[in-house]
C-alpha atoms as a PDB file:
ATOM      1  CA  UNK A   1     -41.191  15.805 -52.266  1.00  0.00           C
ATOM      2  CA  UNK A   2     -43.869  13.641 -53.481  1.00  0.00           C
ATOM      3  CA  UNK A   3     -43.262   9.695 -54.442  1.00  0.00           C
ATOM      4  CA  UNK A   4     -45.184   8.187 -57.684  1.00  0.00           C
ATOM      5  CA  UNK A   5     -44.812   4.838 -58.905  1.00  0.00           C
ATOM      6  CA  UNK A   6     -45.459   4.062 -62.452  1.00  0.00           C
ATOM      7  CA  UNK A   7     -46.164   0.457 -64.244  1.00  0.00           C
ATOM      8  CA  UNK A   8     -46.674  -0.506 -67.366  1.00  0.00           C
ATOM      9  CA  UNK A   9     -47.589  -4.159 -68.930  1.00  0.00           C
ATOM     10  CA  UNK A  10     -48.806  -5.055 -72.173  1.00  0.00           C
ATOM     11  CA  UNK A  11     -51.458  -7.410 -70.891  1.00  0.00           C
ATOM     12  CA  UNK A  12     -52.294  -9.360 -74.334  1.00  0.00           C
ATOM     13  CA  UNK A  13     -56.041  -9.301 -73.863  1.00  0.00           C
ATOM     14  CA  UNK A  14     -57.400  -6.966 -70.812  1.00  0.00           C
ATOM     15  CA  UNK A  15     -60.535  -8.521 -69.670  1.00  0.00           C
ATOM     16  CA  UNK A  16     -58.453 -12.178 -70.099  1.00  0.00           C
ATOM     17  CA  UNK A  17     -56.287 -11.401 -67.599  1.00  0.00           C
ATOM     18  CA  UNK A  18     -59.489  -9.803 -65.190  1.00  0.00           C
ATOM     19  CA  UNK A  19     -60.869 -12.527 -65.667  1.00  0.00           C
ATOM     20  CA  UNK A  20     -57.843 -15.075 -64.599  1.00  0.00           C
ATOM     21  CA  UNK A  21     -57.171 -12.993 -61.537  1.00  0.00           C
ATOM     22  CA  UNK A  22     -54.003 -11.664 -63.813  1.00  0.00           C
ATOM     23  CA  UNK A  23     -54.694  -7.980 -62.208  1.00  0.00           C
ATOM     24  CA  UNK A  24     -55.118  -9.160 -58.556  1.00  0.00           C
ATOM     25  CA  UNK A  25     -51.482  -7.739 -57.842  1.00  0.00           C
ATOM     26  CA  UNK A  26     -51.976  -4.413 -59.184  1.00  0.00           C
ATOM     27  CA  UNK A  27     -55.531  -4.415 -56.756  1.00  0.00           C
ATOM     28  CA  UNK A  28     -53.266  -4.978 -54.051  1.00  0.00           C
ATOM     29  CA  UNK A  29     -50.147  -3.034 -54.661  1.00  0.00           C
ATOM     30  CA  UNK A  30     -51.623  -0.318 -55.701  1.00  0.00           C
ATOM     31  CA  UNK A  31     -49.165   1.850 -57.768  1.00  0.00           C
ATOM     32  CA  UNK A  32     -50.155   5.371 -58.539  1.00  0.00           C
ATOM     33  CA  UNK A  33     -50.147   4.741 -62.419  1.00  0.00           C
ATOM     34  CA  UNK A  34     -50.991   1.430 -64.691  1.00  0.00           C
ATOM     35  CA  UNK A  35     -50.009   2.106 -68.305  1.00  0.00           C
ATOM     36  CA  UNK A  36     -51.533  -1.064 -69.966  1.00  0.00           C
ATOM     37  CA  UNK A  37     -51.349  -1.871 -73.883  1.00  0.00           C
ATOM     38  CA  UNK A  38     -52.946  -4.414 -75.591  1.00  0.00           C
ATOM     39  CA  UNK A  39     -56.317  -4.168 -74.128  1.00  0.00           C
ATOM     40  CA  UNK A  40     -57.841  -5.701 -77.327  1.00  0.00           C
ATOM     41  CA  UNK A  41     -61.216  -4.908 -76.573  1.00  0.00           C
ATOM     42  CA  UNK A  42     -63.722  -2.054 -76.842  1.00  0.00           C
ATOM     43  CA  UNK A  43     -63.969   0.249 -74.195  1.00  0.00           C
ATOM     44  CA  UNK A  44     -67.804  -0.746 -72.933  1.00  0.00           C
ATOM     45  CA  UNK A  45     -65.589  -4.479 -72.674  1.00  0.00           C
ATOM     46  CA  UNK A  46     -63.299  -3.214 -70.170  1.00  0.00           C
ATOM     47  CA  UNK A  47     -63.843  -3.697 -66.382  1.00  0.00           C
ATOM     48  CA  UNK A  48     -63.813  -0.336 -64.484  1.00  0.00           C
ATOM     49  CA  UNK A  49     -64.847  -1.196 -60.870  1.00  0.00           C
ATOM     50  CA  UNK A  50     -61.183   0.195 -59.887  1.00  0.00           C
ATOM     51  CA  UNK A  51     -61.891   2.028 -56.999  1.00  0.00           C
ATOM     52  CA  UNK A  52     -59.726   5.260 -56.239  1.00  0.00           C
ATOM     53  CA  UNK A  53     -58.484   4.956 -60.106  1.00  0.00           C
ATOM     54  CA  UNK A  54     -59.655   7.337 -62.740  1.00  0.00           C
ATOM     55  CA  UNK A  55     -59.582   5.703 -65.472  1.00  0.00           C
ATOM     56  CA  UNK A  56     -58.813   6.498 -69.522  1.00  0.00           C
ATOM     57  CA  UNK A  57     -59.095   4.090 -72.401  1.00  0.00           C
ATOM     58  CA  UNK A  58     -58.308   4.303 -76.256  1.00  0.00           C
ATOM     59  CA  UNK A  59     -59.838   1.382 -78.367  1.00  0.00           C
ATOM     60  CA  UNK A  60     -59.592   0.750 -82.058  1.00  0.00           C
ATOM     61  CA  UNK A  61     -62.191   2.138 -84.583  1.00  0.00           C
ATOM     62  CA  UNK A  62     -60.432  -0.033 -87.267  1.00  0.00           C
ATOM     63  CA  UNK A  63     -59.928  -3.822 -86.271  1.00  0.00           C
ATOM     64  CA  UNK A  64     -61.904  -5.056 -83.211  1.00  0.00           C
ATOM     65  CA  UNK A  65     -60.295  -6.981 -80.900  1.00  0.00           C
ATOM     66  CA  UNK A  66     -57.180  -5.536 -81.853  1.00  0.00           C
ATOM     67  CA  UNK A  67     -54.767  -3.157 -80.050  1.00  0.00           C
ATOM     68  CA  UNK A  68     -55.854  -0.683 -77.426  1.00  0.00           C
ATOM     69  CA  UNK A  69     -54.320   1.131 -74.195  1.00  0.00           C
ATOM     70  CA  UNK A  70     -55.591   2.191 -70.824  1.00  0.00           C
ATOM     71  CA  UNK A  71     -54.297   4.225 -68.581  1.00  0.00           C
ATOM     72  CA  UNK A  72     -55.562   3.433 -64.891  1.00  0.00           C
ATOM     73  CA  UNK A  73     -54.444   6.491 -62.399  1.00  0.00           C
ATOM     74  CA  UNK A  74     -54.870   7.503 -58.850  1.00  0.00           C
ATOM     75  CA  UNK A  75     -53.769  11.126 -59.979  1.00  0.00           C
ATOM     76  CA  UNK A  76     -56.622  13.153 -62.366  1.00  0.00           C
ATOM     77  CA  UNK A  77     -54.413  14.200 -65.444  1.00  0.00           C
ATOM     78  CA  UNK A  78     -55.357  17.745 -66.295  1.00  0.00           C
ATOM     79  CA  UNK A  79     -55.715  16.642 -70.052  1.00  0.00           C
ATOM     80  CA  UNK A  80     -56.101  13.430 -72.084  1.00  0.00           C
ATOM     81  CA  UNK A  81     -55.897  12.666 -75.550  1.00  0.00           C
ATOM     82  CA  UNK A  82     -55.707   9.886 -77.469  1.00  0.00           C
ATOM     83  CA  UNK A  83     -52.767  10.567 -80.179  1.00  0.00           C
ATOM     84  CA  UNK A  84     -49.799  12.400 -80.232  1.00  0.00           C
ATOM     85  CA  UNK A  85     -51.695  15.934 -80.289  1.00  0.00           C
ATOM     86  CA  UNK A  86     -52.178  16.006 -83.676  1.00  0.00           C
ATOM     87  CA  UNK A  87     -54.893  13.541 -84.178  1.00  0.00           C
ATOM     88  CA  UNK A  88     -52.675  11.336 -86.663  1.00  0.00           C
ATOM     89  CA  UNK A  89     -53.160   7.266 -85.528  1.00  0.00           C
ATOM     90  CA  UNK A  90     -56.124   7.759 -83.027  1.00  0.00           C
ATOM     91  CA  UNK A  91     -58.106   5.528 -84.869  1.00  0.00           C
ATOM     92  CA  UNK A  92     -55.458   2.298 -84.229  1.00  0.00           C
ATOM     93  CA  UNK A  93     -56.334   2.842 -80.587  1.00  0.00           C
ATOM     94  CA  UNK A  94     -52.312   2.781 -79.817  1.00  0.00           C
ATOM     95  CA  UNK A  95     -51.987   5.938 -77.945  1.00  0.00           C
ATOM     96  CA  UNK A  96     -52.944   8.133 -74.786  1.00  0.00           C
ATOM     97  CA  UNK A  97     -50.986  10.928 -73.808  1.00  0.00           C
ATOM     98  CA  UNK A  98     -51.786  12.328 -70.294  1.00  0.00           C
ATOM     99  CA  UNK A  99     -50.552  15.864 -69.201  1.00  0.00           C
ATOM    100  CA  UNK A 100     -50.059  15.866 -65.565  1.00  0.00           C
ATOM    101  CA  UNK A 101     -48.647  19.133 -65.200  1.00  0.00           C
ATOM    102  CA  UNK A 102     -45.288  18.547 -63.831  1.00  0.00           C
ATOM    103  CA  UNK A 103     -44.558  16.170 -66.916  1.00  0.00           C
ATOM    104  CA  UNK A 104     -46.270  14.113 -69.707  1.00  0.00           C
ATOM    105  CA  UNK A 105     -46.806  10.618 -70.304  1.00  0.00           C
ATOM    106  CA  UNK A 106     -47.023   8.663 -72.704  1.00  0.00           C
ATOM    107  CA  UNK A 107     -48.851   5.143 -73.196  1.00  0.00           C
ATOM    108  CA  UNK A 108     -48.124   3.993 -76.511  1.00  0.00           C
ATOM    109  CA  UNK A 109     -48.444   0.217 -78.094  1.00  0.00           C
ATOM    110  CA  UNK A 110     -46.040   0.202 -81.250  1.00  0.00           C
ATOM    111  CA  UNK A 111     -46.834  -1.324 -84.100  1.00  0.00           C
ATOM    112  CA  UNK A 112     -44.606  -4.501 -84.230  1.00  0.00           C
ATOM    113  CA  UNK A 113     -43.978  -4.934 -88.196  1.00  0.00           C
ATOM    114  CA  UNK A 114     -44.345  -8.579 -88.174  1.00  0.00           C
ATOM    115  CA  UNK A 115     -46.179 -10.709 -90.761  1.00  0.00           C
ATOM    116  CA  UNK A 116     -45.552  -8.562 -94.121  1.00  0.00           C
ATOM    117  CA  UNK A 117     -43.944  -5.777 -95.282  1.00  0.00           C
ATOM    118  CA  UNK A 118     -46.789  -3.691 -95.368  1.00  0.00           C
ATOM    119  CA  UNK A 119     -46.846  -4.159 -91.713  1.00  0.00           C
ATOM    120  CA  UNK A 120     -43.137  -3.203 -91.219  1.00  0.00           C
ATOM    121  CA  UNK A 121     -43.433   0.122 -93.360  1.00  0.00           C
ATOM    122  CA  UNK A 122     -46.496   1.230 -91.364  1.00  0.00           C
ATOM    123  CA  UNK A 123     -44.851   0.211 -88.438  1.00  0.00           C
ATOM    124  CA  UNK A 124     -41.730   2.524 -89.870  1.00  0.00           C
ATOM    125  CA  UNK A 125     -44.416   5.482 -90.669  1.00  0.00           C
ATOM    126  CA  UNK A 126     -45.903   4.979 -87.081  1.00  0.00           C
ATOM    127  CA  UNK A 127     -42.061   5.690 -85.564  1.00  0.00           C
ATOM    128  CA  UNK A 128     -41.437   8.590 -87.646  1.00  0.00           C
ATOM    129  CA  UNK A 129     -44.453  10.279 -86.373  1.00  0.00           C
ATOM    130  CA  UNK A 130     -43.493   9.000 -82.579  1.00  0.00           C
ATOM    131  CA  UNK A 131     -40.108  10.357 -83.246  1.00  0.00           C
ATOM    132  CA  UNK A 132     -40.678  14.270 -84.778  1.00  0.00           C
ATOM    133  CA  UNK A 133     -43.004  15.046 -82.111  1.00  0.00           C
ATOM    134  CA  UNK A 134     -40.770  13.783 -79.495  1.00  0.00           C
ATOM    135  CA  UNK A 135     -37.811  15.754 -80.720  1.00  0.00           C
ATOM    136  CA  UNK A 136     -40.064  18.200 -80.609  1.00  0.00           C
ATOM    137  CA  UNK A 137     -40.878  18.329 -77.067  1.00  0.00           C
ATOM    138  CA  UNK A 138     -37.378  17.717 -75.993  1.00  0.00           C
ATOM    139  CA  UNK A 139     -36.610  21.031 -77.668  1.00  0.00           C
ATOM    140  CA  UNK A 140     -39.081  22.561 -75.606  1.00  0.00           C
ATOM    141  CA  UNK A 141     -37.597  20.941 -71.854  1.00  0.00           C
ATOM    142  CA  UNK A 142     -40.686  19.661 -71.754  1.00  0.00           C
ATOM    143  CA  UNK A 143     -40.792  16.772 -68.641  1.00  0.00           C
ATOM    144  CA  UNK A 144     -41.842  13.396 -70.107  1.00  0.00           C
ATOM    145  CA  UNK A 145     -41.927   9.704 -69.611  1.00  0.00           C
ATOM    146  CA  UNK A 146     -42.432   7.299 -72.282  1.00  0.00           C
ATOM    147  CA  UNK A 147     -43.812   3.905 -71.548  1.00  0.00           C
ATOM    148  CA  UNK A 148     -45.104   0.782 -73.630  1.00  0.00           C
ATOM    149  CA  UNK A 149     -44.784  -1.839 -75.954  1.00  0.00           C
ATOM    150  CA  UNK A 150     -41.788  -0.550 -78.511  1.00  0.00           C
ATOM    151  CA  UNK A 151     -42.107  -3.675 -80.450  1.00  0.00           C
ATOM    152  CA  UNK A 152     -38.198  -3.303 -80.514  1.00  0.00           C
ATOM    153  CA  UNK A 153     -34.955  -4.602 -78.875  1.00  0.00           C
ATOM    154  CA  UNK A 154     -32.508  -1.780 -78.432  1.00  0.00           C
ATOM    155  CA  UNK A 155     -29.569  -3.630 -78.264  1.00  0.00           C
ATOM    156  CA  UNK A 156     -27.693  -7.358 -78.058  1.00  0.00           C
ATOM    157  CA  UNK A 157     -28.055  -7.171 -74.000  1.00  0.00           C
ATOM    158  CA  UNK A 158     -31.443  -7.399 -74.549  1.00  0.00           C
ATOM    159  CA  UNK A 159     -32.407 -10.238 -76.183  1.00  0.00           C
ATOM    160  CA  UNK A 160     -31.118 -14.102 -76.170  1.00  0.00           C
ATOM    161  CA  UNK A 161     -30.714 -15.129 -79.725  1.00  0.00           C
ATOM    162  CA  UNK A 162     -29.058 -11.391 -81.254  1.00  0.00           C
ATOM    163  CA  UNK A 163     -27.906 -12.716 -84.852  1.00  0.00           C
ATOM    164  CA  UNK A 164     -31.166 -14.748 -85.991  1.00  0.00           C
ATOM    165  CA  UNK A 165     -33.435 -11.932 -84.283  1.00  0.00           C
ATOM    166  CA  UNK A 166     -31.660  -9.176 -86.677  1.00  0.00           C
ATOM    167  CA  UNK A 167     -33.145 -10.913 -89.567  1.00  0.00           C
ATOM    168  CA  UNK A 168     -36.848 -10.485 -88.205  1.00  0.00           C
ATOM    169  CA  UNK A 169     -38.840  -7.413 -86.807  1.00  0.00           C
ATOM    170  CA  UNK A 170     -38.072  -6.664 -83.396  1.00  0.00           C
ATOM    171  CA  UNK A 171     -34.283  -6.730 -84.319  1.00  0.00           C
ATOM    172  CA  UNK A 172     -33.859  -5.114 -87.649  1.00  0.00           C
ATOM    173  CA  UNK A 173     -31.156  -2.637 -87.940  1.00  0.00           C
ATOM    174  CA  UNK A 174     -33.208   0.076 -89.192  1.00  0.00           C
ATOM    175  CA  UNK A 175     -35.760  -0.586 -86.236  1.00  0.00           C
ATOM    176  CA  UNK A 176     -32.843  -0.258 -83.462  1.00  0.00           C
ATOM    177  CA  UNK A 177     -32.117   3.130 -85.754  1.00  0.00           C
ATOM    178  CA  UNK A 178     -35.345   4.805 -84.328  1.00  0.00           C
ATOM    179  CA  UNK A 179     -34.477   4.159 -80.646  1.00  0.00           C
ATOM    180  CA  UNK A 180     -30.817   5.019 -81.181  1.00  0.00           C
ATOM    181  CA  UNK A 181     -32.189   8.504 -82.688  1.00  0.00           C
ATOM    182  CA  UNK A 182     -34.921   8.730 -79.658  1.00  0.00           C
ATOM    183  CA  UNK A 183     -31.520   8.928 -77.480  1.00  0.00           C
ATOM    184  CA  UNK A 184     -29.817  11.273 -79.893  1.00  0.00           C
ATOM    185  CA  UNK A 185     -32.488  13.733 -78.877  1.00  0.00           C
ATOM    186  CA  UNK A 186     -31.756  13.153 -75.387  1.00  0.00           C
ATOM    187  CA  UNK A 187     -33.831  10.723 -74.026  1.00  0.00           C
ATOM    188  CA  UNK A 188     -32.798   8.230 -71.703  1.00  0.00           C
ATOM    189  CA  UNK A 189     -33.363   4.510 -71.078  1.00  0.00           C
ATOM    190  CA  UNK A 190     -34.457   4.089 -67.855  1.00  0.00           C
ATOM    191  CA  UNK A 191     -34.161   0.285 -66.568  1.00  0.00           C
ATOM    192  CA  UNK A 192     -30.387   0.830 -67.958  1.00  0.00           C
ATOM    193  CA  UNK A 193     -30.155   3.871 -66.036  1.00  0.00           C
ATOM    194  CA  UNK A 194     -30.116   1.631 -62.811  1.00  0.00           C
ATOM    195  CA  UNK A 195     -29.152  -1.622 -64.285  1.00  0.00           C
ATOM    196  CA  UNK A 196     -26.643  -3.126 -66.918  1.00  0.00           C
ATOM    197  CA  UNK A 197     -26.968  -6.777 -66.591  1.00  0.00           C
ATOM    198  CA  UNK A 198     -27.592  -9.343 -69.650  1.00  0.00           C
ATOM    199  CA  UNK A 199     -30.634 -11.506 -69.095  1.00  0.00           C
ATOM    200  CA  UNK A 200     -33.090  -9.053 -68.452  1.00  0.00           C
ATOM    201  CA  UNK A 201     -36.209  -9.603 -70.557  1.00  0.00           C
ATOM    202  CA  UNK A 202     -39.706  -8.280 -70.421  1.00  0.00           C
ATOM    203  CA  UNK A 203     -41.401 -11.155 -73.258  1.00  0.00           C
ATOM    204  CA  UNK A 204     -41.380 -14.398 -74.184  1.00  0.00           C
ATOM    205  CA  UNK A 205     -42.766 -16.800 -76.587  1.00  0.00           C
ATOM    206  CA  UNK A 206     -45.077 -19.014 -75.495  1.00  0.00           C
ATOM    207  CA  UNK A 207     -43.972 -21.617 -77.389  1.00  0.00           C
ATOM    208  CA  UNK A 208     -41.145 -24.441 -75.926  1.00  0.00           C
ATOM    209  CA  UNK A 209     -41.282 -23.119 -72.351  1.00  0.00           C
ATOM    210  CA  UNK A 210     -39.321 -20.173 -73.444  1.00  0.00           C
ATOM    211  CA  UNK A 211     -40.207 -18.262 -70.366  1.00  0.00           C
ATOM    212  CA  UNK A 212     -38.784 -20.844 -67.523  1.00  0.00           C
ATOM    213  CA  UNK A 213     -35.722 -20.981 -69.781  1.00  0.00           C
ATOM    214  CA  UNK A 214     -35.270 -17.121 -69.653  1.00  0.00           C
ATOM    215  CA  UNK A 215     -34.899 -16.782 -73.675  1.00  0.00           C
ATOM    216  CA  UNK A 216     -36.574 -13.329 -74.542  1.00  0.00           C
ATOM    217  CA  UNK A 217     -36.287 -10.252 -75.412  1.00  0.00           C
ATOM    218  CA  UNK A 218     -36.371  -6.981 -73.613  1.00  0.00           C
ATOM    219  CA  UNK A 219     -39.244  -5.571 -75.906  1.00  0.00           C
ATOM    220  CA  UNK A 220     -41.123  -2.737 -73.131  1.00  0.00           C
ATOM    221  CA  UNK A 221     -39.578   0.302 -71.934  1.00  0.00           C
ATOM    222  CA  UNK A 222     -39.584   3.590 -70.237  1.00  0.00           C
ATOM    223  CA  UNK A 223     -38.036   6.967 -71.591  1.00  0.00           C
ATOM    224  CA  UNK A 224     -37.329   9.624 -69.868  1.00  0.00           C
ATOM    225  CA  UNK A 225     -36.337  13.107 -70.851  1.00  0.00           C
ATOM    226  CA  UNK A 226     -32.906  14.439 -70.470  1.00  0.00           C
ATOM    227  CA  UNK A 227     -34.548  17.634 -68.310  1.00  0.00           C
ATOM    228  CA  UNK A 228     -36.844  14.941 -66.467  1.00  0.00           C
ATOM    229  CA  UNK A 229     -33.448  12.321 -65.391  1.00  0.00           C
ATOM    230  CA  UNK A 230     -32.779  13.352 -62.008  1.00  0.00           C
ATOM    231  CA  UNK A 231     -36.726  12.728 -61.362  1.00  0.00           C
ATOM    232  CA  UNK A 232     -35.902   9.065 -61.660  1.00  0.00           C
ATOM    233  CA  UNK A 233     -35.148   7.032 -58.755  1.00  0.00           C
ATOM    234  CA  UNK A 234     -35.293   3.679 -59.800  1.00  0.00           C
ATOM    235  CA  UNK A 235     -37.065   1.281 -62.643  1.00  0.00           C
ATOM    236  CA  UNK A 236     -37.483  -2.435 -62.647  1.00  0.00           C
ATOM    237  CA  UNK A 237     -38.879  -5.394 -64.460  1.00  0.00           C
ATOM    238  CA  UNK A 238     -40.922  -7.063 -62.974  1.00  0.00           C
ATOM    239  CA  UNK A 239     -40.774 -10.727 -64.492  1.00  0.00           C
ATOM    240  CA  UNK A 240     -42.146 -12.848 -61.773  1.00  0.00           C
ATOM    241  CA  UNK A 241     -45.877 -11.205 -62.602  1.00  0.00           C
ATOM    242  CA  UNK A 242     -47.246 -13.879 -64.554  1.00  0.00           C
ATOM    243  CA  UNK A 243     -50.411 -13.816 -67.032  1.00  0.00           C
ATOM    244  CA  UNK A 244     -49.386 -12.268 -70.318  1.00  0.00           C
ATOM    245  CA  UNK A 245     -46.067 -13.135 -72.542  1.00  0.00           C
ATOM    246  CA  UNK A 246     -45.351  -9.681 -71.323  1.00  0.00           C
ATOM    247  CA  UNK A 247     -43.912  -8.858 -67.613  1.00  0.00           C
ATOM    248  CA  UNK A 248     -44.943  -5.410 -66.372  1.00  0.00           C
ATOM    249  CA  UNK A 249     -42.049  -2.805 -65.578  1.00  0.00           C
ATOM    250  CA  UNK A 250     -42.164   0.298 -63.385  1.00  0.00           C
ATOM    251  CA  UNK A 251     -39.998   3.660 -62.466  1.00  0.00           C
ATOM    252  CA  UNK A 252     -40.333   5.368 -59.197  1.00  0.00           C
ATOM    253  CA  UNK A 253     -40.010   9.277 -59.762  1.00  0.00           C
ATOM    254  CA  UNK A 254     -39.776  12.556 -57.137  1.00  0.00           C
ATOM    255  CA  UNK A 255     -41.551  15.778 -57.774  1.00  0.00           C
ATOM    256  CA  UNK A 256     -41.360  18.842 -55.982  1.00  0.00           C
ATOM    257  CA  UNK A 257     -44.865  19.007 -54.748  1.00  0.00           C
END
């Protein structure tokens, strides 16, 4: 049986938090994966002196400065692309998928809808596409994890302020709708796999020293496959990791290796 830890951490701004000496924890723990979204830079801006880490990036071709994931990995995935496998969003630079063999993952920095309504339906169009092709694999058994940004609260455990946030994006009933159908297909929430306790948030405003008073919103998440459950041993955030007005959050899984 073979161990891997897996982290993920929208970092608002990748080379800002190089540069700060945000990343010095990963360079010393060491986990076998770093999903990270919201590199918002292109990919000849990115630092790659990561030794022992193979490293994928997906920047994007429409806004610079905008978006982006990386995907930082001790293991060499036997494929990588950059959308869904069917080419659609690519461009937004919101999406790796890397095929390990014994299961997929997925690195993926929704859309978060805010700002207009033009925002909200693409943000709506981007979750439909997320949400056939998952059903999809889950059809097939297929072994996946599912980490990133969701832009999305699931449910009134995970956020501080429930009845005002339901009026916003985040919190909107028919956002929660496209997780509660991600679970219908038998996916499975990880960090509530292992715990069910109010209070636990992965992002904060900056604004009023939101943070130290612990009033957030539990926005990042892992999903796991029903086929792919037993894999998982544990999953945690990780909110004392300062930097961005994201924490990171991990899942240890087994594989029969």
């Amino acid at each position: 049986m073979e161990e891997i830890k897996i982290m993920s951490w929208n970092v608002n701004g990748l080379r800002t938090r190089y540069n700060k000496g945000h990343l010095d924890w990963f360079l010393e723990d060491e986990p076998d994966i770093l999903c990270i979204q919201e590199t918002r830079a292109a990919e000849e801006q990115i630092p790659k002196d990561l030794d022992g880490y193979h490293t994928f990036f997906s920047s994007s071709d429409l806004r610079k400065g905008h978006s982006g994931v990386a995907l930082f990995s001790k293991i060499k995935p036997r494929n990588i692309e950059r959308n869904l496998g069917d080419g659609k969003f690519e461009e937004e630079g919101r999406i790796l998928k890397a095929d390990y063999g014994d299961f997929i993952l997925f690195n993926i920095y929704f859309p978060s809808g805010a700002g207009t309504q033009e925002k909200l339906q693409h943000k709506f169009e981007f979750y439909e596409h997320f949400l056939e092709n998952m059903e999809s694999l889950n059809t097939q058994n297929k072994n996946v994890l599912i980490c990133g940004d969701f832009n999305i609260a699931h449910n009134e455990i995970d956020l501080e302020n429930p009845v005002r946030a339901s009026k916003k994006a985040g919190f909107l009933p028919e956002e929660r709708a496209f997780l509660e159908r991600l679970l219908s297909y038998g996916y499975v929430d990880t960090f509530r796999m292992f715990n069910k306790e109010p209070g636990k948030y992965t992002w904060w405003s900056n604004a009023h020293n939101l943070r130290a008073k612990n009033v957030g919103m539990r926005l990042d998440h892992f999903f796991v496959s029903q086929c792919f459950k037993e894999n998982v041993i544990s999953g945690h955030i990780l909110s004392d990791i300062m930097g961005s007005d994201h924490c990171p959050i991990d899942v240890d899984i087994v594989l029969d290796r």
